[in-house]
N, C-alpha and C. Protein backbone atom coordinates (compact mmCIF):
# COMPACT_ATOMS: atom_id res chain seq x y z
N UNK A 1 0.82 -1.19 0.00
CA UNK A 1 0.00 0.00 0.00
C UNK A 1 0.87 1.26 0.00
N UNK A 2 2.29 1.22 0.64
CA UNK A 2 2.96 2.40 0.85
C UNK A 2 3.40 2.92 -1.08
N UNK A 3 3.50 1.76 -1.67
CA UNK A 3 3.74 1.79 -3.05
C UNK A 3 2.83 3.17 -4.02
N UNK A 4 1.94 2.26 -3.82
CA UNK A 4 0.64 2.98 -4.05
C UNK A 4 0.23 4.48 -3.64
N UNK A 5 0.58 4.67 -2.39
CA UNK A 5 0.58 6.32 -2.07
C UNK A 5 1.68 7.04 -2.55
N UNK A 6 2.84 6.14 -2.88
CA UNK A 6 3.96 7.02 -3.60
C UNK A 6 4.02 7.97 -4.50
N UNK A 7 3.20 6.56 -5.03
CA UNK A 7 2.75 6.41 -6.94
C UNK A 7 1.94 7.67 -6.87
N UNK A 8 1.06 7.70 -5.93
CA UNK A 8 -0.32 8.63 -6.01
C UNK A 8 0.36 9.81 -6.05
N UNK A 9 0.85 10.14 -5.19
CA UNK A 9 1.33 11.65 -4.73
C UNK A 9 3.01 11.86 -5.63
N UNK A 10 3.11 10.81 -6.36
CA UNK A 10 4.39 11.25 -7.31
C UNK A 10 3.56 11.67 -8.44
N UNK A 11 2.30 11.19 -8.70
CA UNK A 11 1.80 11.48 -9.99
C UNK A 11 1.22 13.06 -9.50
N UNK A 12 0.89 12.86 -8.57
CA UNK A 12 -0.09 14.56 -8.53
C UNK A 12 0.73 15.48 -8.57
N UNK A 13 2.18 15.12 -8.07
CA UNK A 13 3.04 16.43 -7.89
C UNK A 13 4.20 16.61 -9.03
N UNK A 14 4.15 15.66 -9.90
CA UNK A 14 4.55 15.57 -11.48
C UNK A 14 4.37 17.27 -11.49
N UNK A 15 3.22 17.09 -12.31
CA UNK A 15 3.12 18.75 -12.99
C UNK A 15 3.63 20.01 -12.02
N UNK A 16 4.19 20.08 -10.95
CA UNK A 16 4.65 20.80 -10.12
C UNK A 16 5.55 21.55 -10.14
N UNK A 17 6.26 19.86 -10.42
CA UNK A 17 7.78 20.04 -10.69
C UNK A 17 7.75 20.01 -12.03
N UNK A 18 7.04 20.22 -12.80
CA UNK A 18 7.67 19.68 -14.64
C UNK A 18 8.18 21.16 -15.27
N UNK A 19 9.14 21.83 -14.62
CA UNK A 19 9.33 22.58 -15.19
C UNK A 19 7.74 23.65 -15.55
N UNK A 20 7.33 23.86 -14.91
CA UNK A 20 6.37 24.94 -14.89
C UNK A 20 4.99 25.13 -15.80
N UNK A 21 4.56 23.19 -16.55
CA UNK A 21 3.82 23.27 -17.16
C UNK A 21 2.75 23.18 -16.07
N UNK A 22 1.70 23.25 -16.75
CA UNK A 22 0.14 22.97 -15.36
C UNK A 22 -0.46 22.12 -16.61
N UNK A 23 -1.17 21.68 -15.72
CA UNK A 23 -1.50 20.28 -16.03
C UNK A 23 -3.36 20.32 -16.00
N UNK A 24 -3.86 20.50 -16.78
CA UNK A 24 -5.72 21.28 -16.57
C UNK A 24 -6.59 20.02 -15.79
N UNK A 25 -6.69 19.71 -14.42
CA UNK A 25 -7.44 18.35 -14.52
C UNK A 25 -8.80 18.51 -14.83
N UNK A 26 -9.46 17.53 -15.69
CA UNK A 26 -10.84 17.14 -15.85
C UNK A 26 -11.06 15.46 -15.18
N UNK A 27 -11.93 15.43 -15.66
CA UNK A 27 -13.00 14.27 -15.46
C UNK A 27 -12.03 12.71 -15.59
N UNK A 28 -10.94 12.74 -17.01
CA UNK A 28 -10.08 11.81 -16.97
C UNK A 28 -9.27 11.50 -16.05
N UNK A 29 -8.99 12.29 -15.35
CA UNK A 29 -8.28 12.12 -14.24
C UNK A 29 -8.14 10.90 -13.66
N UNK A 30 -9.39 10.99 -13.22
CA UNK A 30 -10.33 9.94 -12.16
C UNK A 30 -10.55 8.77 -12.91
N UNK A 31 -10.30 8.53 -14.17
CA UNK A 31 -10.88 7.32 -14.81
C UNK A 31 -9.37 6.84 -15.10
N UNK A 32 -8.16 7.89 -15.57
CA UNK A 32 -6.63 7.43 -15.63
C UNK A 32 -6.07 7.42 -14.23
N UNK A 33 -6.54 7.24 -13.35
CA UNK A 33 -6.26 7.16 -11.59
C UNK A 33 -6.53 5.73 -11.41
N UNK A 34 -7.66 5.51 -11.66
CA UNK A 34 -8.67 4.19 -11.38
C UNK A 34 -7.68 2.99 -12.05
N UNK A 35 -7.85 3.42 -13.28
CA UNK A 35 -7.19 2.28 -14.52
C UNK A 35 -5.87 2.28 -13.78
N UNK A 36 -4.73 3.58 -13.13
CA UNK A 36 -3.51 3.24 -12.89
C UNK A 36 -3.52 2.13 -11.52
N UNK A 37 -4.68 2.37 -10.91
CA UNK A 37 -4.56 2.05 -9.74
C UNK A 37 -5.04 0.44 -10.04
N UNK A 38 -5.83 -0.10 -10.53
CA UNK A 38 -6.48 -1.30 -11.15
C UNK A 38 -5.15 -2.09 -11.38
N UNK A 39 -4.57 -1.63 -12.69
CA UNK A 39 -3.51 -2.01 -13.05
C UNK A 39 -1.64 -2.72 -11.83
N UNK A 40 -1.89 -1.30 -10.98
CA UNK A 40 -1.16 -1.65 -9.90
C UNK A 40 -1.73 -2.98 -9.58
N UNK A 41 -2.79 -2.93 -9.24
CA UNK A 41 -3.34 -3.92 -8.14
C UNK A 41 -3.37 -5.20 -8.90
N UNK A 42 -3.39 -5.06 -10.17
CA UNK A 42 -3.00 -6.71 -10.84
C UNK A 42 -1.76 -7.11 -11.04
N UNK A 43 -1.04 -6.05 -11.52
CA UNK A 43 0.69 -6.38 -11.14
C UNK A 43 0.70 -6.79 -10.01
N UNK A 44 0.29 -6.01 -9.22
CA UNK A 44 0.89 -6.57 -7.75
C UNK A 44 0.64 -8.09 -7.36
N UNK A 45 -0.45 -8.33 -7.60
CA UNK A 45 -1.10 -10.11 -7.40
C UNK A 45 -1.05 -10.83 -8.42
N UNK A 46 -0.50 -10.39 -9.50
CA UNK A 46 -0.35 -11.73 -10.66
C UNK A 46 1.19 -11.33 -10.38
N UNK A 47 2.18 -10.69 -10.52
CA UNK A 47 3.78 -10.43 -11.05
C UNK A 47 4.54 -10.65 -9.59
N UNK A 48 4.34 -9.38 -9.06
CA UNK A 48 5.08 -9.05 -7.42
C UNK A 48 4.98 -10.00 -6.77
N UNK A 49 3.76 -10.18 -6.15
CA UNK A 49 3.86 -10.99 -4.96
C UNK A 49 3.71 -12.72 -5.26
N UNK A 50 3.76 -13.28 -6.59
CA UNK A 50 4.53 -14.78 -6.70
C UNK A 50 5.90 -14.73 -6.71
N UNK A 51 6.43 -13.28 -7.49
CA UNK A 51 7.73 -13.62 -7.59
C UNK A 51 8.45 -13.13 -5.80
N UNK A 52 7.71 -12.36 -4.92
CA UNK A 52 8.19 -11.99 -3.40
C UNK A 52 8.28 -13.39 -3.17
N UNK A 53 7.09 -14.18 -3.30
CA UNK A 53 6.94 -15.35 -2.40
C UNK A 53 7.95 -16.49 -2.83
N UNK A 54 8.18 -16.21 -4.26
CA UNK A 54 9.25 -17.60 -4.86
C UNK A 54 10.86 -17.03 -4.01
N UNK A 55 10.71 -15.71 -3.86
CA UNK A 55 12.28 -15.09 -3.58
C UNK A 55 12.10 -15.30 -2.22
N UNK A 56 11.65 -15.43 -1.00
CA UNK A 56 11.49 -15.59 0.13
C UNK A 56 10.98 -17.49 0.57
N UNK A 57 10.70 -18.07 -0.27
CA UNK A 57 10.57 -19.19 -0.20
C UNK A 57 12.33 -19.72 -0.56
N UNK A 58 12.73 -19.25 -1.71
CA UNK A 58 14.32 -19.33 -1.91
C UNK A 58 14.92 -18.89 -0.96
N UNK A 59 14.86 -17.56 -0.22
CA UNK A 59 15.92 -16.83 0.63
C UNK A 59 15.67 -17.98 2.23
N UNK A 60 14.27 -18.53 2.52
CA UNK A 60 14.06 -19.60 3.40
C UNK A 60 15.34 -20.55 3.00
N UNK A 61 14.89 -21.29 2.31
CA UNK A 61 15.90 -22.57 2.01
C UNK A 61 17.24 -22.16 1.88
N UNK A 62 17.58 -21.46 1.44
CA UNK A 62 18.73 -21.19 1.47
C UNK A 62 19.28 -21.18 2.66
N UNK A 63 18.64 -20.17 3.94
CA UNK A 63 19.05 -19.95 5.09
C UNK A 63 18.87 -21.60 6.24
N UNK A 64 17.43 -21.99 5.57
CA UNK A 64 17.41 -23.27 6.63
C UNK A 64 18.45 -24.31 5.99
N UNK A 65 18.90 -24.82 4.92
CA UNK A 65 20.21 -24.68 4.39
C UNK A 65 21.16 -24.79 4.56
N UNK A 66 21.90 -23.37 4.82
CA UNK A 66 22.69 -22.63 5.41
C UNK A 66 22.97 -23.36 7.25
N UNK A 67 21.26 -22.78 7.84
CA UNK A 67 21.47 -23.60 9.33
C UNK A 67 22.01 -25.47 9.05
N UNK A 68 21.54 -25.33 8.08
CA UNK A 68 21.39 -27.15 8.29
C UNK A 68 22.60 -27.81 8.70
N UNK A 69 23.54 -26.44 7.22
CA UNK A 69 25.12 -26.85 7.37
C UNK A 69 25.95 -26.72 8.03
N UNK A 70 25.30 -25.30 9.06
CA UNK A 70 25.90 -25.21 10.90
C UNK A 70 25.64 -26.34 11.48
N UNK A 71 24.75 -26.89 11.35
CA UNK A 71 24.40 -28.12 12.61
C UNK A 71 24.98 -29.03 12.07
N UNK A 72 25.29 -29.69 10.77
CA UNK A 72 26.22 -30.79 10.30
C UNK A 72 27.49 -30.40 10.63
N UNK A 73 27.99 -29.36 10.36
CA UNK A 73 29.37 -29.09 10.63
C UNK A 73 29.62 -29.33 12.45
N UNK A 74 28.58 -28.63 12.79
CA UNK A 74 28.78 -29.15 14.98
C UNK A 74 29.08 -30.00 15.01
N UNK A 75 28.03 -30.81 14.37
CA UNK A 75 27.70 -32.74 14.31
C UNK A 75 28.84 -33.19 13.85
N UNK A 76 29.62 -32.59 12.89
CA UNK A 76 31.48 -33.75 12.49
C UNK A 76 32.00 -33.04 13.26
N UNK A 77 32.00 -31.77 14.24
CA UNK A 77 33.02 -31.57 15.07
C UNK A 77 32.52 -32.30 16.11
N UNK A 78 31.76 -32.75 16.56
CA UNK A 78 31.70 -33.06 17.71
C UNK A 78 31.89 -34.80 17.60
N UNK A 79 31.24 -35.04 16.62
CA UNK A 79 31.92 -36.29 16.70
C UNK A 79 33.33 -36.63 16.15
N UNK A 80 34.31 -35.83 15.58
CA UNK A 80 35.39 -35.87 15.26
C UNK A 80 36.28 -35.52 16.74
N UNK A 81 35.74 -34.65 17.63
CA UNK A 81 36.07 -34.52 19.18
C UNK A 81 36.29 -35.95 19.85
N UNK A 82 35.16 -36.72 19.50
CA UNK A 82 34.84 -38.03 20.04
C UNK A 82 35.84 -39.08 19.45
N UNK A 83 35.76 -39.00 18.00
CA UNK A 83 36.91 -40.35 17.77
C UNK A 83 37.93 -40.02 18.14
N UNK A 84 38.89 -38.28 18.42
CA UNK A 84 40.04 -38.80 18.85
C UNK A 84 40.36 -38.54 20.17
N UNK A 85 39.03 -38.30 21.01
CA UNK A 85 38.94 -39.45 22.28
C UNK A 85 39.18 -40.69 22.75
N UNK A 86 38.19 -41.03 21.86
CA UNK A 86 38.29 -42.81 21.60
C UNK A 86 39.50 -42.89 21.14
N UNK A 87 40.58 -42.40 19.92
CA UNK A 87 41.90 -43.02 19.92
C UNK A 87 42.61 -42.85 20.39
N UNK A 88 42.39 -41.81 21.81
CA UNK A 88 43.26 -41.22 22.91
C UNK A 88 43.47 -42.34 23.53
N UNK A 89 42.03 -42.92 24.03
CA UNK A 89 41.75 -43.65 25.34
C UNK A 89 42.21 -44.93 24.61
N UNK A 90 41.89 -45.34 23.48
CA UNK A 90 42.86 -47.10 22.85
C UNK A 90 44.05 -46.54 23.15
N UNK A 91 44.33 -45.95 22.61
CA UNK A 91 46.64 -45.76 22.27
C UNK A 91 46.35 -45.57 24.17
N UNK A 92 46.14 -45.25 24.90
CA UNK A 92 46.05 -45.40 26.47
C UNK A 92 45.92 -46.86 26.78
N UNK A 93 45.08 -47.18 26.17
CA UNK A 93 44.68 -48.59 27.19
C UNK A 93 45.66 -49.74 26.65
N UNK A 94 45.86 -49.43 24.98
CA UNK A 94 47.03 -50.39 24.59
C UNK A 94 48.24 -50.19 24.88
N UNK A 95 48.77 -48.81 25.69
CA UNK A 95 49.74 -48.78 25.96
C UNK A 95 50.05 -49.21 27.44
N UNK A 96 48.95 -48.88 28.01
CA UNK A 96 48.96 -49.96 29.70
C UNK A 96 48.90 -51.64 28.98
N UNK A 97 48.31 -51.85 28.16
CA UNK A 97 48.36 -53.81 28.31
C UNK A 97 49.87 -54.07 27.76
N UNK A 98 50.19 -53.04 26.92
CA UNK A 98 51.96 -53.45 26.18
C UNK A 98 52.58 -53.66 27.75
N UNK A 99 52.55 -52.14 28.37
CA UNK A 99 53.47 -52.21 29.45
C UNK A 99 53.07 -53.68 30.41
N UNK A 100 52.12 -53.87 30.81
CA UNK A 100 51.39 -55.14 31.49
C UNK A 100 52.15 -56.82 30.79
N UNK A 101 51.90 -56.69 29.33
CA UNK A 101 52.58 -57.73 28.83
C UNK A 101 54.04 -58.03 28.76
N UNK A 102 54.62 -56.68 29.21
CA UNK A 102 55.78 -56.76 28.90
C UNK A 102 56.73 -56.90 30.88
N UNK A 103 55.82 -56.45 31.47
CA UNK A 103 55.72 -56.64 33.01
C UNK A 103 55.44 -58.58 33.27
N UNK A 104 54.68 -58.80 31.89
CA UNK A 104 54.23 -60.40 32.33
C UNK A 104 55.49 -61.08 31.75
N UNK A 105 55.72 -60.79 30.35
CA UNK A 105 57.26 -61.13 30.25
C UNK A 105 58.54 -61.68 31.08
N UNK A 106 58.70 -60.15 31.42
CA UNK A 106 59.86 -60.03 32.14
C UNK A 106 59.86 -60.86 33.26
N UNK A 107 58.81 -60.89 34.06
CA UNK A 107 58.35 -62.24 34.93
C UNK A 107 58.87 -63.53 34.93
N UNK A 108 57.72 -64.22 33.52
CA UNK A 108 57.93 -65.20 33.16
C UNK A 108 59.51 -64.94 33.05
N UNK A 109 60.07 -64.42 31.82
CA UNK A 109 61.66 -64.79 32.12
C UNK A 109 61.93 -64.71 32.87
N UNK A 110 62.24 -64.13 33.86
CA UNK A 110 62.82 -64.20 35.72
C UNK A 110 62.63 -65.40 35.88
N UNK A 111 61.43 -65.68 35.91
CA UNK A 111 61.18 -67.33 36.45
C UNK A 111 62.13 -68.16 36.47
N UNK A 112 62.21 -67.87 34.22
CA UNK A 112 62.65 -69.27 33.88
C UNK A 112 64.32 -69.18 33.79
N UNK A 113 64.54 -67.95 33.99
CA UNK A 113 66.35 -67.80 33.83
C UNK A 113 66.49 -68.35 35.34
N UNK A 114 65.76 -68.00 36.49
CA UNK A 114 65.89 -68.78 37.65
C UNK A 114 65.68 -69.83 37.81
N UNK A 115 64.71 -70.36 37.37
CA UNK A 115 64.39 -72.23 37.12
C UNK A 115 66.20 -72.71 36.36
N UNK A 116 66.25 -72.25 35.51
CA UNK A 116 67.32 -72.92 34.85
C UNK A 116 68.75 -72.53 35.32
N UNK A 117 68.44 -71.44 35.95
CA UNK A 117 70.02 -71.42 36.63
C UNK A 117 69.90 -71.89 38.03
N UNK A 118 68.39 -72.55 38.69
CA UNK A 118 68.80 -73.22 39.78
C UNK A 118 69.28 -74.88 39.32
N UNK A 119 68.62 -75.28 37.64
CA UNK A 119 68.78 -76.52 37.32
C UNK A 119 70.81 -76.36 36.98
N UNK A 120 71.19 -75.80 36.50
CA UNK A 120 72.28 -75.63 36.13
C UNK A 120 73.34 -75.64 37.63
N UNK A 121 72.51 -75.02 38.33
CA UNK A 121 73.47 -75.25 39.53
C UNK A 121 73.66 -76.59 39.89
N UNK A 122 72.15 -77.24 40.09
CA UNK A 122 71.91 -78.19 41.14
C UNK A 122 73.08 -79.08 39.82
N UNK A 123 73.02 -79.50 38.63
CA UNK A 123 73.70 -80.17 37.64
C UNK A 123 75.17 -80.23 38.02
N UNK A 124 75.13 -78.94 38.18
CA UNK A 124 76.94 -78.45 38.27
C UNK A 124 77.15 -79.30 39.80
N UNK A 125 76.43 -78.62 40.74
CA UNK A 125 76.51 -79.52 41.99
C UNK A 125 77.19 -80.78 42.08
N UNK A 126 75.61 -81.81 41.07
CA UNK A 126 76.22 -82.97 40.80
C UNK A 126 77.39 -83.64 40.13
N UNK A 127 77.71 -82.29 38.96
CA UNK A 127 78.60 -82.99 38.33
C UNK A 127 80.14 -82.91 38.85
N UNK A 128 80.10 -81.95 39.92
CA UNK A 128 81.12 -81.48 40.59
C UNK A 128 81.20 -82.38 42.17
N UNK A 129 79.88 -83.13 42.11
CA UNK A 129 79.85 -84.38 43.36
C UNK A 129 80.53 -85.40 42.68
N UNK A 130 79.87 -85.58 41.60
CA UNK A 130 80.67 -86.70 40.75
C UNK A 130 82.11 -86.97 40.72
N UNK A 131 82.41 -85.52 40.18
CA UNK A 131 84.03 -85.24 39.63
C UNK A 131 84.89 -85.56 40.91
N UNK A 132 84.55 -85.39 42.07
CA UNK A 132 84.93 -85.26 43.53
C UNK A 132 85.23 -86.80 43.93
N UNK A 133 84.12 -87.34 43.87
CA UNK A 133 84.37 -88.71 43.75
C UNK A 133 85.52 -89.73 42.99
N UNK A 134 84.54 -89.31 41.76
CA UNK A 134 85.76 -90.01 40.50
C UNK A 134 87.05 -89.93 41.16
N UNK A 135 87.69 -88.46 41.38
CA UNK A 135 88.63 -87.89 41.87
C UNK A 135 89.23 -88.90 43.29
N UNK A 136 88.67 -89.00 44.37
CA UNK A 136 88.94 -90.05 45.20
C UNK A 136 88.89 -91.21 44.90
N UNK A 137 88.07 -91.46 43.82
CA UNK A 137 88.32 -92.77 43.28
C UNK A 137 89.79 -93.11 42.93
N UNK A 138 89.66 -92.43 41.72
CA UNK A 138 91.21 -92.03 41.22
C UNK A 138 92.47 -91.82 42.21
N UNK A 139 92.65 -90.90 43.00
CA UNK A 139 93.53 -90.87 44.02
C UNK A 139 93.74 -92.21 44.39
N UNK A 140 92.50 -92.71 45.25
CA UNK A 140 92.51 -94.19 46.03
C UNK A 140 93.43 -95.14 45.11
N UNK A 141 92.85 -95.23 43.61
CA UNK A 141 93.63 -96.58 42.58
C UNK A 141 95.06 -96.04 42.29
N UNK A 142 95.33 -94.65 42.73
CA UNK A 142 96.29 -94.16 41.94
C UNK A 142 97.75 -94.46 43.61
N UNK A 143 96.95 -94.34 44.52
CA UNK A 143 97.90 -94.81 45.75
C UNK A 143 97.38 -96.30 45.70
N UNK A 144 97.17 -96.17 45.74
CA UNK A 144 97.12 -98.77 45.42
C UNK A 144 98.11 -99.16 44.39
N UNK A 145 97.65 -98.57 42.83
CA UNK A 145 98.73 -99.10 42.32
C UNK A 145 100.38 -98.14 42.20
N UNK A 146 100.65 -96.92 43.11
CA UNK A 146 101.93 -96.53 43.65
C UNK A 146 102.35 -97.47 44.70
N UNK A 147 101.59 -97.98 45.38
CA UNK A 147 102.04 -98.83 46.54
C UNK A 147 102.54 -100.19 45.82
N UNK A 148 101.64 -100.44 45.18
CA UNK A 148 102.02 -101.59 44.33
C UNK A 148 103.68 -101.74 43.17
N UNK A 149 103.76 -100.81 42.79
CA UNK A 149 104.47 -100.23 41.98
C UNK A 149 105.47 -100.04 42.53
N UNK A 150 105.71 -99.52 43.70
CA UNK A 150 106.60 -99.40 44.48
C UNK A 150 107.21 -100.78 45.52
N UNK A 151 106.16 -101.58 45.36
CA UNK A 151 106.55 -102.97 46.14
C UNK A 151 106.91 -103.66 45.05
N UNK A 152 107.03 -103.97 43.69
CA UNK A 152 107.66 -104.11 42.30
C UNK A 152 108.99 -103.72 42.54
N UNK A 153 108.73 -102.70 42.55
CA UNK A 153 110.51 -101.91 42.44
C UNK A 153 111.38 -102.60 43.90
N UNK A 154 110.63 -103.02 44.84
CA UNK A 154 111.16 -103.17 46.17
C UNK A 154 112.01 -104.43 45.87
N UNK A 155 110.74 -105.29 45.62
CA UNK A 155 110.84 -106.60 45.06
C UNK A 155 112.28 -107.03 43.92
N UNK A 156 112.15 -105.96 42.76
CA UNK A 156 113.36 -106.23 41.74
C UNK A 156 115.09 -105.63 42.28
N UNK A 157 114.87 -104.50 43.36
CA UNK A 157 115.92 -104.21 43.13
C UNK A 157 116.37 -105.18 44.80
N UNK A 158 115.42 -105.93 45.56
CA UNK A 158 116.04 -106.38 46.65
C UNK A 158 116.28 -108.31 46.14
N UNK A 159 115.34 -108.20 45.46
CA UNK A 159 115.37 -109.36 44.54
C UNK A 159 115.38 -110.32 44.57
């Protein structure tokens, strides 16, 4: 409507300003008023206001749109926040079970370097009970046949 009073009062004050013609009104006036005003009023509802409504139905979508692609973009930040949470907390938890496995390791080997160096002892033990023996064995045959050996020699040179 503000259109329309523009229109109105730009047309009346035309001849005002036109450089100093006057303008004689009659009777047409009112019938080229009517027709301008008619005319407005069908532009306006066949032309203007489908094409307002197609441009504001567009400038909508665009903007809900627009929001849609704020809230998707939150939505991969926030879940992009989240996975490298989650690969915070794995590379965390796999790095406690490495250390854990490697704690179980070191264990187990302790064990078994101790299992086998108590078997290695107790071996050596024996084989060094053994050798000990043999050894008195040996001594023992080795003074029997010196004694012997020596009662030979007693024997040949007393004769």
């Amino acid at each position: 409507m503000k259109y329309y009073l523009f229109l109105f009062f730009t047309f009346l004050t035309l001849p005002i300003y036109a450089g100093g013609i006057v303008i004689d009104f009659d009777s047409t006036i009112f019938v080229q008023l009517f027709i301008f005003i008619v005319f407005g009023i069908l532009i306006q509802t066949i032309i203007v206001k489908p094409v307002v409504e197609i441009l504001d139905k567009r400038e909508n979508a665009t903007i809900g749109t627009k929001e849609e692609v704020v809230l998707i973009q939150q939505k991969i930040i926030k879940m992009e926040e989240e996975y490298n949470e989650k690969i915070l907390n794995a590379k965390k938890e796999c790095q406690k079970n490495l250390e854990a496995k490697l704690v179980e390791i070191q264990t187990k080997t302790q064990k078994s370097f101790e299992e086998s160096k108590k078997k290695i002892e107790s071996n050596f033990s024996d084989f060094k009970e053994k050798l000990q023996k043999e050894q008195k064995t040996l001594q023992n045959s080795v003074v029997k046949e010196s004694n012997e050996i020596a009662q030979m020699i007693v024997k040949k040179i007393m004769g």
